[in-house]
C-alpha atoms as a PDB file:
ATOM      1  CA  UNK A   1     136.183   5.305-133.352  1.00  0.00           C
ATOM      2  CA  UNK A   2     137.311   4.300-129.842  1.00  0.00           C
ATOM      3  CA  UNK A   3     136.976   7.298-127.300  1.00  0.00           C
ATOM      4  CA  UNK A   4     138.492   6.620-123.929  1.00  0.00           C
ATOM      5  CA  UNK A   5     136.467   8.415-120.713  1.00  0.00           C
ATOM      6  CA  UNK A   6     138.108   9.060-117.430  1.00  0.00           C
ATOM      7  CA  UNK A   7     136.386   9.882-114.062  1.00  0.00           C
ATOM      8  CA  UNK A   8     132.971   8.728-115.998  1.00  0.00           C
ATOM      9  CA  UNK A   9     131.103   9.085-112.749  1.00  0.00           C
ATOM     10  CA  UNK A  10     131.822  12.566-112.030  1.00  0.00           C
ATOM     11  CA  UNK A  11     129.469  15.839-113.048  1.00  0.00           C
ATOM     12  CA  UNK A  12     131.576  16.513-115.896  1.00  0.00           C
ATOM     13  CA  UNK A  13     132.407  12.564-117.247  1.00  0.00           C
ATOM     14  CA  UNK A  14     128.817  11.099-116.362  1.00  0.00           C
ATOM     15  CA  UNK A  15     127.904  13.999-118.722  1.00  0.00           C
ATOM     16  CA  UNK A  16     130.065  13.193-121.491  1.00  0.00           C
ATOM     17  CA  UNK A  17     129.647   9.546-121.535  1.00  0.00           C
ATOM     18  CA  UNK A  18     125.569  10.072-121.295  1.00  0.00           C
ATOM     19  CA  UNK A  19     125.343  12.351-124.274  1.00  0.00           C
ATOM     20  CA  UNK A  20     127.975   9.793-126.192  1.00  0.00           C
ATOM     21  CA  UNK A  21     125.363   6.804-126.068  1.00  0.00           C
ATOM     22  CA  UNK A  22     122.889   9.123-126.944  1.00  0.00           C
ATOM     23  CA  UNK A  23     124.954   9.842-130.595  1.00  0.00           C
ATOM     24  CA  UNK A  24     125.754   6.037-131.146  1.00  0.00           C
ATOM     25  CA  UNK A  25     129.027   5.732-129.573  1.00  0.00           C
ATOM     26  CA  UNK A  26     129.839   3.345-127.355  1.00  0.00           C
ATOM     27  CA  UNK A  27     133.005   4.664-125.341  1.00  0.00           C
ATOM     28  CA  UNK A  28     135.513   2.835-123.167  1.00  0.00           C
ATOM     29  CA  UNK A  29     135.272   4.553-119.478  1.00  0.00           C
ATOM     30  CA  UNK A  30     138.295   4.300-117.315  1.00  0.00           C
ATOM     31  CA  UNK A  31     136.576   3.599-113.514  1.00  0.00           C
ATOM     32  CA  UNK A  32     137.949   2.549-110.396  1.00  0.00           C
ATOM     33  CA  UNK A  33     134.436   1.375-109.118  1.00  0.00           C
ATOM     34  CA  UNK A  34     131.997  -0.331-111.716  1.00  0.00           C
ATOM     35  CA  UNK A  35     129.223  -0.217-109.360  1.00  0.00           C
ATOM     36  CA  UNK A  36     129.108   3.623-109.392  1.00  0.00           C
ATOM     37  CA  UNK A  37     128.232   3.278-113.023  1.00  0.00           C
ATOM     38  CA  UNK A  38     124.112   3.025-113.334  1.00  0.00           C
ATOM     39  CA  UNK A  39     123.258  -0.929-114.672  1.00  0.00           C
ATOM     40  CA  UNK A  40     121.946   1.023-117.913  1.00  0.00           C
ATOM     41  CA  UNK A  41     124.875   2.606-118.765  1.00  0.00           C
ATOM     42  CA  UNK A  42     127.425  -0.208-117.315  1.00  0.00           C
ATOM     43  CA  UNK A  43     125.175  -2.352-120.125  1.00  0.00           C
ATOM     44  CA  UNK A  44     126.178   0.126-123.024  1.00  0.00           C
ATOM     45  CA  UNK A  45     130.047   0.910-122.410  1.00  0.00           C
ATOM     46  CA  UNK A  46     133.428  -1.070-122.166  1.00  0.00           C
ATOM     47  CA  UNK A  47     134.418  -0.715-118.604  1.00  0.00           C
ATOM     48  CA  UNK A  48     137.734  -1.164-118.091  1.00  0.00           C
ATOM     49  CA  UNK A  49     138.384  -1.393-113.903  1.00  0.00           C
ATOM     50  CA  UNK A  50     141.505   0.347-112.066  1.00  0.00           C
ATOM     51  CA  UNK A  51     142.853   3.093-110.891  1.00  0.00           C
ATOM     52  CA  UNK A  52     144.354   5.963-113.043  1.00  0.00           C
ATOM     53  CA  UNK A  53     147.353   6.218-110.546  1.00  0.00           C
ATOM     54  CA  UNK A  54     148.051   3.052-111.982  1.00  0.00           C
ATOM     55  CA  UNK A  55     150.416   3.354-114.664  1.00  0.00           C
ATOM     56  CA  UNK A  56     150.266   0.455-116.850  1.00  0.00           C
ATOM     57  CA  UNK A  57     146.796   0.214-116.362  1.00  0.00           C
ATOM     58  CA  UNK A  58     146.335   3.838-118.018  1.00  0.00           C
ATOM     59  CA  UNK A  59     148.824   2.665-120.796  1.00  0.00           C
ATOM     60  CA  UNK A  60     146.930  -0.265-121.771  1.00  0.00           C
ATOM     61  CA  UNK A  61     143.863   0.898-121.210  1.00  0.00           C
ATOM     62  CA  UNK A  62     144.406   4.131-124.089  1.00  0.00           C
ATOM     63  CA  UNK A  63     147.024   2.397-126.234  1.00  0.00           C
ATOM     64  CA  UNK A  64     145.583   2.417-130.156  1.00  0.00           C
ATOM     65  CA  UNK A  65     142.792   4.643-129.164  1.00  0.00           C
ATOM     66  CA  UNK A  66     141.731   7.497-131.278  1.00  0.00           C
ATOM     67  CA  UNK A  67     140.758  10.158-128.783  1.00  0.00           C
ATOM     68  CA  UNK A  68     141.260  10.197-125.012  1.00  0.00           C
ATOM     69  CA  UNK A  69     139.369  12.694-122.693  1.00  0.00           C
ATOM     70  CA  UNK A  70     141.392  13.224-119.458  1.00  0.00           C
ATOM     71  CA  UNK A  71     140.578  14.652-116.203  1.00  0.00           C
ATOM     72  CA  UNK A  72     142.897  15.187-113.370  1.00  0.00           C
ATOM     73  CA  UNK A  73     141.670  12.421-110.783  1.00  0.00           C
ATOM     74  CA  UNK A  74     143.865  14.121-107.687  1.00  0.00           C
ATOM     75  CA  UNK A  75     142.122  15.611-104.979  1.00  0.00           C
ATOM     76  CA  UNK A  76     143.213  18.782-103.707  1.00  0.00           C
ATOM     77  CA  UNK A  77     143.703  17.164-100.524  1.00  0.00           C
ATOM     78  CA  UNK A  78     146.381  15.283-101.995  1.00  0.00           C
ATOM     79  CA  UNK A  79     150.174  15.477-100.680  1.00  0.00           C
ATOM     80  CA  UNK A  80     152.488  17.243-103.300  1.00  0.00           C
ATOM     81  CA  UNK A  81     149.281  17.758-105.520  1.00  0.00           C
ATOM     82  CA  UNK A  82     151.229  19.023-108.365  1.00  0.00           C
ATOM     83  CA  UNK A  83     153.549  16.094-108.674  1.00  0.00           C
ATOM     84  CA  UNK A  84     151.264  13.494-108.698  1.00  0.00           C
ATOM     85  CA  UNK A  85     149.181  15.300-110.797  1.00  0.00           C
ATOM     86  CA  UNK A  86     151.701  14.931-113.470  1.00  0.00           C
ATOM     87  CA  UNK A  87     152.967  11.605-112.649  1.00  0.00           C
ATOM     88  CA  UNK A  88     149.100  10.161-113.256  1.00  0.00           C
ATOM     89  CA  UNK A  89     149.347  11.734-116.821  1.00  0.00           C
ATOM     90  CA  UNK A  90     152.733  10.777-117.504  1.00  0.00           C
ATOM     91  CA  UNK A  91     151.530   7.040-119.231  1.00  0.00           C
ATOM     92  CA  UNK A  92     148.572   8.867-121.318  1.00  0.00           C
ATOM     93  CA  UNK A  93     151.142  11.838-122.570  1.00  0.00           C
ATOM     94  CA  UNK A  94     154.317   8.911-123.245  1.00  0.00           C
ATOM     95  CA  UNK A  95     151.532   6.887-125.229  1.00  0.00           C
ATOM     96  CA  UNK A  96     150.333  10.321-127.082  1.00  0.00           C
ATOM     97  CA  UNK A  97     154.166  10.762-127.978  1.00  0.00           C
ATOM     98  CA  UNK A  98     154.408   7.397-128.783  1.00  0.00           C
ATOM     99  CA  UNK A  99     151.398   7.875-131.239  1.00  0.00           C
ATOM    100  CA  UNK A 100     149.386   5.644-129.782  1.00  0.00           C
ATOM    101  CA  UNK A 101     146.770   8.009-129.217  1.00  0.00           C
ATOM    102  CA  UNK A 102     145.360  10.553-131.626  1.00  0.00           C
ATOM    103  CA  UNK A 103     143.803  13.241-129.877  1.00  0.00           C
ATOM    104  CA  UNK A 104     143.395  14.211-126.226  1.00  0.00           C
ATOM    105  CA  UNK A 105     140.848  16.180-125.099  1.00  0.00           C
ATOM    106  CA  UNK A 106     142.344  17.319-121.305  1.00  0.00           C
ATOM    107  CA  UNK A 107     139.755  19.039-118.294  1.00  0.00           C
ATOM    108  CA  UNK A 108     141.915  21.944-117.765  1.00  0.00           C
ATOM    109  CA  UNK A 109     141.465  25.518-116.205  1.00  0.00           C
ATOM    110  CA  UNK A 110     141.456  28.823-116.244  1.00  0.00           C
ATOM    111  CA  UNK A 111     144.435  30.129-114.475  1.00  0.00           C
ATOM    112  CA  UNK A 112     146.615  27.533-116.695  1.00  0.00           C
ATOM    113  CA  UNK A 113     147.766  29.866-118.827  1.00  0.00           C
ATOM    114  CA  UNK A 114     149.875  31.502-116.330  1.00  0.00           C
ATOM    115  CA  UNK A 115     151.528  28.771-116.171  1.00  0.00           C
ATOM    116  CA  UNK A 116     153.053  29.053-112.601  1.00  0.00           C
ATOM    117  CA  UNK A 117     152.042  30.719-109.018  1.00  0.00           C
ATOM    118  CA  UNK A 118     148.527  28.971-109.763  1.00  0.00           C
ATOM    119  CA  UNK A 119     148.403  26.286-107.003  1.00  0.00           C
ATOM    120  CA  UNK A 120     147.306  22.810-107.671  1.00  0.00           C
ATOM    121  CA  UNK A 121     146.457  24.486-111.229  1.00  0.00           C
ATOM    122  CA  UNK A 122     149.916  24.437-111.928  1.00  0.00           C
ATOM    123  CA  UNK A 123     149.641  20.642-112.536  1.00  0.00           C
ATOM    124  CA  UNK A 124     147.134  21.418-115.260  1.00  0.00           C
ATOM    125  CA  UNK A 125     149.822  23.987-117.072  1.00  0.00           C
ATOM    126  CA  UNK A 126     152.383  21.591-116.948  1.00  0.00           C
ATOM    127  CA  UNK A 127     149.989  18.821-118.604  1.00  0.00           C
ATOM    128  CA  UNK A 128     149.164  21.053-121.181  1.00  0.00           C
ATOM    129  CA  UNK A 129     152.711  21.574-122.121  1.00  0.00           C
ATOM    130  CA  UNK A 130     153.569  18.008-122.150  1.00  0.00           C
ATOM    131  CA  UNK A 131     150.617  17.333-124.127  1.00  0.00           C
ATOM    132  CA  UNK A 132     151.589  20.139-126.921  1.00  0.00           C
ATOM    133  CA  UNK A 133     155.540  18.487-126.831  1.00  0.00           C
ATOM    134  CA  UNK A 134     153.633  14.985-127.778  1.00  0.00           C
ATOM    135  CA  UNK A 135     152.924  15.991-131.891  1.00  0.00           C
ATOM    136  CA  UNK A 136     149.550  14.591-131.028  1.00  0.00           C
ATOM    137  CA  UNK A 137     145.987  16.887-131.843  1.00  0.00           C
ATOM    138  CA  UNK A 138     145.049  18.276-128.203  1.00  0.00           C
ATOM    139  CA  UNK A 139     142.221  20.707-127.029  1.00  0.00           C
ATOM    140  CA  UNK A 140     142.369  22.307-123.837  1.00  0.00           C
ATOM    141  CA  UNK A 141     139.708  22.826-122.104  1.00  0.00           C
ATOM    142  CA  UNK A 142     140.052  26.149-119.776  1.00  0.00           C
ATOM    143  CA  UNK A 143     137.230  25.761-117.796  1.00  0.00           C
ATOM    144  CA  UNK A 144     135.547  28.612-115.264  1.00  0.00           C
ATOM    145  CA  UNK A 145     134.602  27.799-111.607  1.00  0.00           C
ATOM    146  CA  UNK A 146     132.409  25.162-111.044  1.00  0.00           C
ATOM    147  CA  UNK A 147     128.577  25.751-109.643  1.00  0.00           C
ATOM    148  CA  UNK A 148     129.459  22.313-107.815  1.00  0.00           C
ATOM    149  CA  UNK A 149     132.241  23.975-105.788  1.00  0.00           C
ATOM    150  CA  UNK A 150     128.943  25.316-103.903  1.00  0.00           C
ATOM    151  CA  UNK A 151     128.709  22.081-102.012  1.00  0.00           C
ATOM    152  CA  UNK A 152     131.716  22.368-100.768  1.00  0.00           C
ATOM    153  CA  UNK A 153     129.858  24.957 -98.293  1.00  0.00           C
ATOM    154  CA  UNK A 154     126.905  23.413 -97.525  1.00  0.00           C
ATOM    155  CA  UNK A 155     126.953  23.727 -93.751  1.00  0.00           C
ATOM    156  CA  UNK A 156     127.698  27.029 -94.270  1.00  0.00           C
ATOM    157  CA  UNK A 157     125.117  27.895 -96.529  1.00  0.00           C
ATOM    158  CA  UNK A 158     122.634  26.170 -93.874  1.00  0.00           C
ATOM    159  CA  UNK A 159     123.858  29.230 -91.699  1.00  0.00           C
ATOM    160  CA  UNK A 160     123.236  31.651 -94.203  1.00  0.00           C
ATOM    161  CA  UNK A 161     126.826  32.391 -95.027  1.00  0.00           C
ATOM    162  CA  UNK A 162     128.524  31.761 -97.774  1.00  0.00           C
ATOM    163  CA  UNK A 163     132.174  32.241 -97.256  1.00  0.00           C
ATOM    164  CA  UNK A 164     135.236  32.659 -99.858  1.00  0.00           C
ATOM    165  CA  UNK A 165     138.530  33.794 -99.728  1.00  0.00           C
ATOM    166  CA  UNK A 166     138.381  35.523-103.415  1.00  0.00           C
ATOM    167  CA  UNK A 167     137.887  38.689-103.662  1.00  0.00           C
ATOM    168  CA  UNK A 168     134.291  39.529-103.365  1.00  0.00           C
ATOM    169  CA  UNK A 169     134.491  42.565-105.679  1.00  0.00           C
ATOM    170  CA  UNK A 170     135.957  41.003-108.398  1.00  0.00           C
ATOM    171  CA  UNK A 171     133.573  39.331-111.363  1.00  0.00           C
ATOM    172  CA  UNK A 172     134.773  35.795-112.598  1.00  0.00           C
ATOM    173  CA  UNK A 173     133.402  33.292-114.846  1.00  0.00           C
ATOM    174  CA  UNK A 174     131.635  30.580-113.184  1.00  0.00           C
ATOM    175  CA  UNK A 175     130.261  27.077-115.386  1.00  0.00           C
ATOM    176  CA  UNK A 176     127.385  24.309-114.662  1.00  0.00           C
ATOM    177  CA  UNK A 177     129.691  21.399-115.088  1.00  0.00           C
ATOM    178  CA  UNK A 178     126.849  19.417-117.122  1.00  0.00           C
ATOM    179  CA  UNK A 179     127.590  22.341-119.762  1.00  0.00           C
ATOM    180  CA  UNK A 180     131.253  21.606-119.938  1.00  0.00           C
ATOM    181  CA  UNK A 181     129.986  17.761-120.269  1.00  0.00           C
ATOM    182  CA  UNK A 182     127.955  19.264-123.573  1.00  0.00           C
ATOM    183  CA  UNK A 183     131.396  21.104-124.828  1.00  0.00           C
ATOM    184  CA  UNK A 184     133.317  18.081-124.178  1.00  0.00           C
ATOM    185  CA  UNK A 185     130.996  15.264-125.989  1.00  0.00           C
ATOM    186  CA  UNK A 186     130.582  18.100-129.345  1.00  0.00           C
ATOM    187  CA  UNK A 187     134.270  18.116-129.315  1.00  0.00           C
ATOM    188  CA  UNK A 188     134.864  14.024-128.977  1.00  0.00           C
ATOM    189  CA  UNK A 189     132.717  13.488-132.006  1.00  0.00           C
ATOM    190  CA  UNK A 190     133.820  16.571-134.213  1.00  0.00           C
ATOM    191  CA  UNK A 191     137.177  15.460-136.172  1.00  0.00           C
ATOM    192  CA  UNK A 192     137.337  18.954-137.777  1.00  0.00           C
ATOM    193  CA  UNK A 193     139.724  19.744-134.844  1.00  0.00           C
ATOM    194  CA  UNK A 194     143.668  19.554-135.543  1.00  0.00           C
ATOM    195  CA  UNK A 195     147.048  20.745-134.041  1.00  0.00           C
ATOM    196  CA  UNK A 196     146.785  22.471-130.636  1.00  0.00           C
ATOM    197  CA  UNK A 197     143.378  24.066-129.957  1.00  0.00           C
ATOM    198  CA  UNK A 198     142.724  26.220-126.315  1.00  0.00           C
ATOM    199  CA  UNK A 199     138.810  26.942-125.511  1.00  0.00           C
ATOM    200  CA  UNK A 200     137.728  27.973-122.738  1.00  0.00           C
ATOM    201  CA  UNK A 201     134.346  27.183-121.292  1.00  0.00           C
ATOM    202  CA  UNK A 202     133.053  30.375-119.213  1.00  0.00           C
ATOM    203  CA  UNK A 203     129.129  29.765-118.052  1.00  0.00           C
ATOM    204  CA  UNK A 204     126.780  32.196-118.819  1.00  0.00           C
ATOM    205  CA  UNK A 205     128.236  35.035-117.010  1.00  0.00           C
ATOM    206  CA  UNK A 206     130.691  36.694-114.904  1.00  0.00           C
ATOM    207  CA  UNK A 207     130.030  37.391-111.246  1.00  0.00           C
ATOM    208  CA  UNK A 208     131.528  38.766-108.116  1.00  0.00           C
ATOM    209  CA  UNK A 209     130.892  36.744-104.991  1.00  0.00           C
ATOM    210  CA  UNK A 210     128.403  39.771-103.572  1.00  0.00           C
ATOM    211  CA  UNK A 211     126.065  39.099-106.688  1.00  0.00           C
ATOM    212  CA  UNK A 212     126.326  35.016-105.715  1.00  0.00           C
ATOM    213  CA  UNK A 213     125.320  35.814-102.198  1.00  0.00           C
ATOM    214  CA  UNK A 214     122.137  37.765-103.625  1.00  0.00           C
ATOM    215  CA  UNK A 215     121.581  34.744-106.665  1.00  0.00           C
ATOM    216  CA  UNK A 216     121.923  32.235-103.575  1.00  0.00           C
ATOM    217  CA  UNK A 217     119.036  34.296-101.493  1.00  0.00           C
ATOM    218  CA  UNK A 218     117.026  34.375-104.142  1.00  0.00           C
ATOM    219  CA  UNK A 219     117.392  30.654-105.376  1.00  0.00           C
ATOM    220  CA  UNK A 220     117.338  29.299-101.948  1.00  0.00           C
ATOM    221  CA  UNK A 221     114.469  31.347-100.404  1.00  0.00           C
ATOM    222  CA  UNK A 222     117.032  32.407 -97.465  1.00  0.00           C
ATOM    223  CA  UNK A 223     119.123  35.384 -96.449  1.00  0.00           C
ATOM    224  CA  UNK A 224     123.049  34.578 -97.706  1.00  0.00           C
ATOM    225  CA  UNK A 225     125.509  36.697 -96.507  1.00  0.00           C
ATOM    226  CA  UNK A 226     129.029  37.367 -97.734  1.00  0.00           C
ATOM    227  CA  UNK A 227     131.629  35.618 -95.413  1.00  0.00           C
ATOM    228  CA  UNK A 228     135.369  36.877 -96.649  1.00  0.00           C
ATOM    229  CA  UNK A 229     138.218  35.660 -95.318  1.00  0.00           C
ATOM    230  CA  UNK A 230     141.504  35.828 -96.178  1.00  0.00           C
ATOM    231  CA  UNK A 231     144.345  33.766 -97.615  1.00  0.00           C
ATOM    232  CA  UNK A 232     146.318  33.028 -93.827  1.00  0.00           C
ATOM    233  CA  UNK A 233     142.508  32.118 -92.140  1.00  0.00           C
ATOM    234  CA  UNK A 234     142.101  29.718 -94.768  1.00  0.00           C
ATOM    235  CA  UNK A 235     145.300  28.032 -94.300  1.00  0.00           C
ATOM    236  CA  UNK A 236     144.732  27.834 -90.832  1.00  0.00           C
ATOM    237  CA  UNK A 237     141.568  26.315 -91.205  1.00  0.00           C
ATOM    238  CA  UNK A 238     142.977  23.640 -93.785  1.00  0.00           C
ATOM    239  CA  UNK A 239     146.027  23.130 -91.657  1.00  0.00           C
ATOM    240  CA  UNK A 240     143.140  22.399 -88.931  1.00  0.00           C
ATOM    241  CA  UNK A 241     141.577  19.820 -90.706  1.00  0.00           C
ATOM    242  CA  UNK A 242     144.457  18.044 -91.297  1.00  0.00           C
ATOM    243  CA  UNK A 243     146.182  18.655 -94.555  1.00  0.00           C
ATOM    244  CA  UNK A 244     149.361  18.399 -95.475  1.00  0.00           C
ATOM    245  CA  UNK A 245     151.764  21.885 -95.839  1.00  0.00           C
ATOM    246  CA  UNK A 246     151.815  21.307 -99.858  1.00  0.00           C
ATOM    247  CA  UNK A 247     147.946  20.469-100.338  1.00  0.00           C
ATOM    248  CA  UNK A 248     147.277  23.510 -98.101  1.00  0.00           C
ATOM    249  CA  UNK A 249     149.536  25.363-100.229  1.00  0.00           C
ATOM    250  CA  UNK A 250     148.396  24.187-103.571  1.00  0.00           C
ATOM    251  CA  UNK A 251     144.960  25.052-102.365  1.00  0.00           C
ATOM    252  CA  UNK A 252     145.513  28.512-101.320  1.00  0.00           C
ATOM    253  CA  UNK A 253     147.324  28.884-104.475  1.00  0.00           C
ATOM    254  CA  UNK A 254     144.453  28.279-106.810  1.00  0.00           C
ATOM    255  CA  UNK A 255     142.551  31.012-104.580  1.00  0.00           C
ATOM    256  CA  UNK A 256     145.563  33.506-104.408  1.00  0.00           C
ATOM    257  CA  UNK A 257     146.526  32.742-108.104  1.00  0.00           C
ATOM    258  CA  UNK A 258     143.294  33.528-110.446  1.00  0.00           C
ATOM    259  CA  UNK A 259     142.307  36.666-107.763  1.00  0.00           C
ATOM    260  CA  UNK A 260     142.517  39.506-110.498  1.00  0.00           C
ATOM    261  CA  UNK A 261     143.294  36.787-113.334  1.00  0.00           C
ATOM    262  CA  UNK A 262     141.747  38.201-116.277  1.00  0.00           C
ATOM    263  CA  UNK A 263     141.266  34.823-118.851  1.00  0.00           C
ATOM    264  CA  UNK A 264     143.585  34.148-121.800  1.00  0.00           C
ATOM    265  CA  UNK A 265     140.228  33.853-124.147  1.00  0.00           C
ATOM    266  CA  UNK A 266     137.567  36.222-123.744  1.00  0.00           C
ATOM    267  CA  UNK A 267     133.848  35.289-123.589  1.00  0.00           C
ATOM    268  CA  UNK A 268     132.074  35.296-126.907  1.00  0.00           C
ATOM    269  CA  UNK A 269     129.485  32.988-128.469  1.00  0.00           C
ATOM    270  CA  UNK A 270     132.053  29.364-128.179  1.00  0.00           C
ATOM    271  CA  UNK A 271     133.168  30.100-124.216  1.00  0.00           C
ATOM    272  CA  UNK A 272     129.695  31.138-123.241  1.00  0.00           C
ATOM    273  CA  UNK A 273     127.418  28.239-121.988  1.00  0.00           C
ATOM    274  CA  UNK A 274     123.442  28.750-121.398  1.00  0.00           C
ATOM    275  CA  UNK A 275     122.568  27.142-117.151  1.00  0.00           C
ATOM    276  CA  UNK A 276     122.396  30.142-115.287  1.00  0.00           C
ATOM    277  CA  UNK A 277     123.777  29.963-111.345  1.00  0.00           C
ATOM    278  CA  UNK A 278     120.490  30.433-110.127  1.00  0.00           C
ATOM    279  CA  UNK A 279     118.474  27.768-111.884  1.00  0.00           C
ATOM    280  CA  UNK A 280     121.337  24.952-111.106  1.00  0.00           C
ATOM    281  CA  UNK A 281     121.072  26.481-107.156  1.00  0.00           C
ATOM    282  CA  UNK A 282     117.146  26.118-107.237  1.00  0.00           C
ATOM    283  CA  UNK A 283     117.344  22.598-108.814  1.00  0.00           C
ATOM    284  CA  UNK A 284     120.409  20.830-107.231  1.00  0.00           C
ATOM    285  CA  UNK A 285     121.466  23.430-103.668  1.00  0.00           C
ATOM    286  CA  UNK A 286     118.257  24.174-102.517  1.00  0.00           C
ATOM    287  CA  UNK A 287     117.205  20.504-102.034  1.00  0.00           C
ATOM    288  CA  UNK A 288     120.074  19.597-100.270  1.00  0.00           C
ATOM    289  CA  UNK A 289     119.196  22.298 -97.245  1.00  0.00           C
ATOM    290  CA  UNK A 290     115.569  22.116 -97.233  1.00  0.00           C
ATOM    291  CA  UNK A 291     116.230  18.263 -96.551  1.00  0.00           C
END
């Protein structure tokens, strides 16, 4: 049973390629870096080097695989996000249609199912439908806002502001990426899976941005305040910085897009996922600013 890992170094794949040594499986991870890999784990997998823009290296690298777990590798940041999104999957969804792969198992989000006006989340939709066009078995994963978007703030948070351009009022489902690491290695090893399957990976609980401010207080033994802004001052600020008019855009989108999305699958005992914001803040945020 060969299962094929990309972006094995992030929080989600370092995750899923842990727990997959731990049941007996030794996976093939897809990494542009071998060094990033610990010497333990480089010891235990097949590394195969290169980048996943690279075409024939994806081919090769999944042909006559059983099950590949995919992961968007394009930064927001990117120029025309979107289409190079979906020119990076194009080799893994012409070898799923070519049946050389059984099963994907594709990082996607919530906000996909609306299939357009999403940002940079578009690119996910449009995966997913290429995917289901294949004939091969694919799950995807709608996953909830990541804890680990947090960092993304730091220097703010060091000021006591945390600052967001959703709506602050409105709850939304927000994951520890380690538990969509423990959703994604269950699903690799189950074969009871067939067809097209959707699940969606939700955290423990919804919340608005005013109840992280008050988690983040608590977690971080500092005052956080609420910093809104809206969807023009934070395309000024990323034009600022540099980015291209379609990252900006794609960005803004993902904000804009999911701000009163209510999620194709509701929570209930197989989206729900146990690490609460405030324990991951204590353990991995507050550490970070008291350095």
């Amino acid at each position: 049973m060969t299962i094929v890992v990309t972006t094995p170094t992030g929080h989600v794949g370092s995750r899923v390629v842990r727990l997959l040594l731990q049941a007996g499986v030794r996976p093939r991870v897809l990494v542009r870096d071998p060094a990033r890999l610990d010497e333990a784990t480089r010891a235990r997998v097949e590394v195969r080097q290169g980048d996943l823009t690279d075409a024939e290296f994806v081919r090769d690298s999944v042909a006559g695989t059983r099950t590949v777990f995919w992961v968007d590798p394009t930064p927001h940041t990117t120029a025309d996000p979107i289409e190079t999104s979906l020119r990076t999957a194009a080799p893994l969804i012409a070898a799923a249609r070519a049946g050389e792969v059984g099963r994907v198992v594709l990082l996607s989000s919530i906000g996909a199912e609306k299939r357009h006006g999403v940002g940079h989340i578009d690119a996910l939709a449009g995966i997913e439908e290429q995917l289901d066009a294949t004939g091969a078995d694919v799950l995807h994963l709608r996953c909830a806002y990541f804890f680990t978007n947090l960092l993304f703030g730091l220097e703010g948070l060091s000021q006591g502001v945390l600052t967001t351009a959703f709506d602050p009022d409105h709850p939304m489902p927000w994951v520890d990426p380690r538990d969509i690491g423990d959703v994604v290695a269950a699903r690799l090893l189950s074969d009871s899976w067939r067809g097209r399957v959707v699940q969606a990976v939700h955290g423990p609980e919804d919340l608005t941005f005013h109840q992280v401010a008050r988690i983040l207080t608590e977690a971080l033994g500092r005052p956080i305040q609420l910093g809104p802004v809206n969807d023009d001052a934070t395309r000024d600020a990323l034009r600022a910085a540099g980015l291209p008019p379609s990252a900006v855009e794609g960005m803004v989108g993902m904000t804009a897009g999911t701000r009163d999305l209510v999620p194709e699958q509701p929570r209930d005992l197989l989206t729900t996922t146990p690490t609460p914001l405030s324990a991951w803040a204590h353990a991995h945020l507050r550490p970070l600013l008291e350095g």
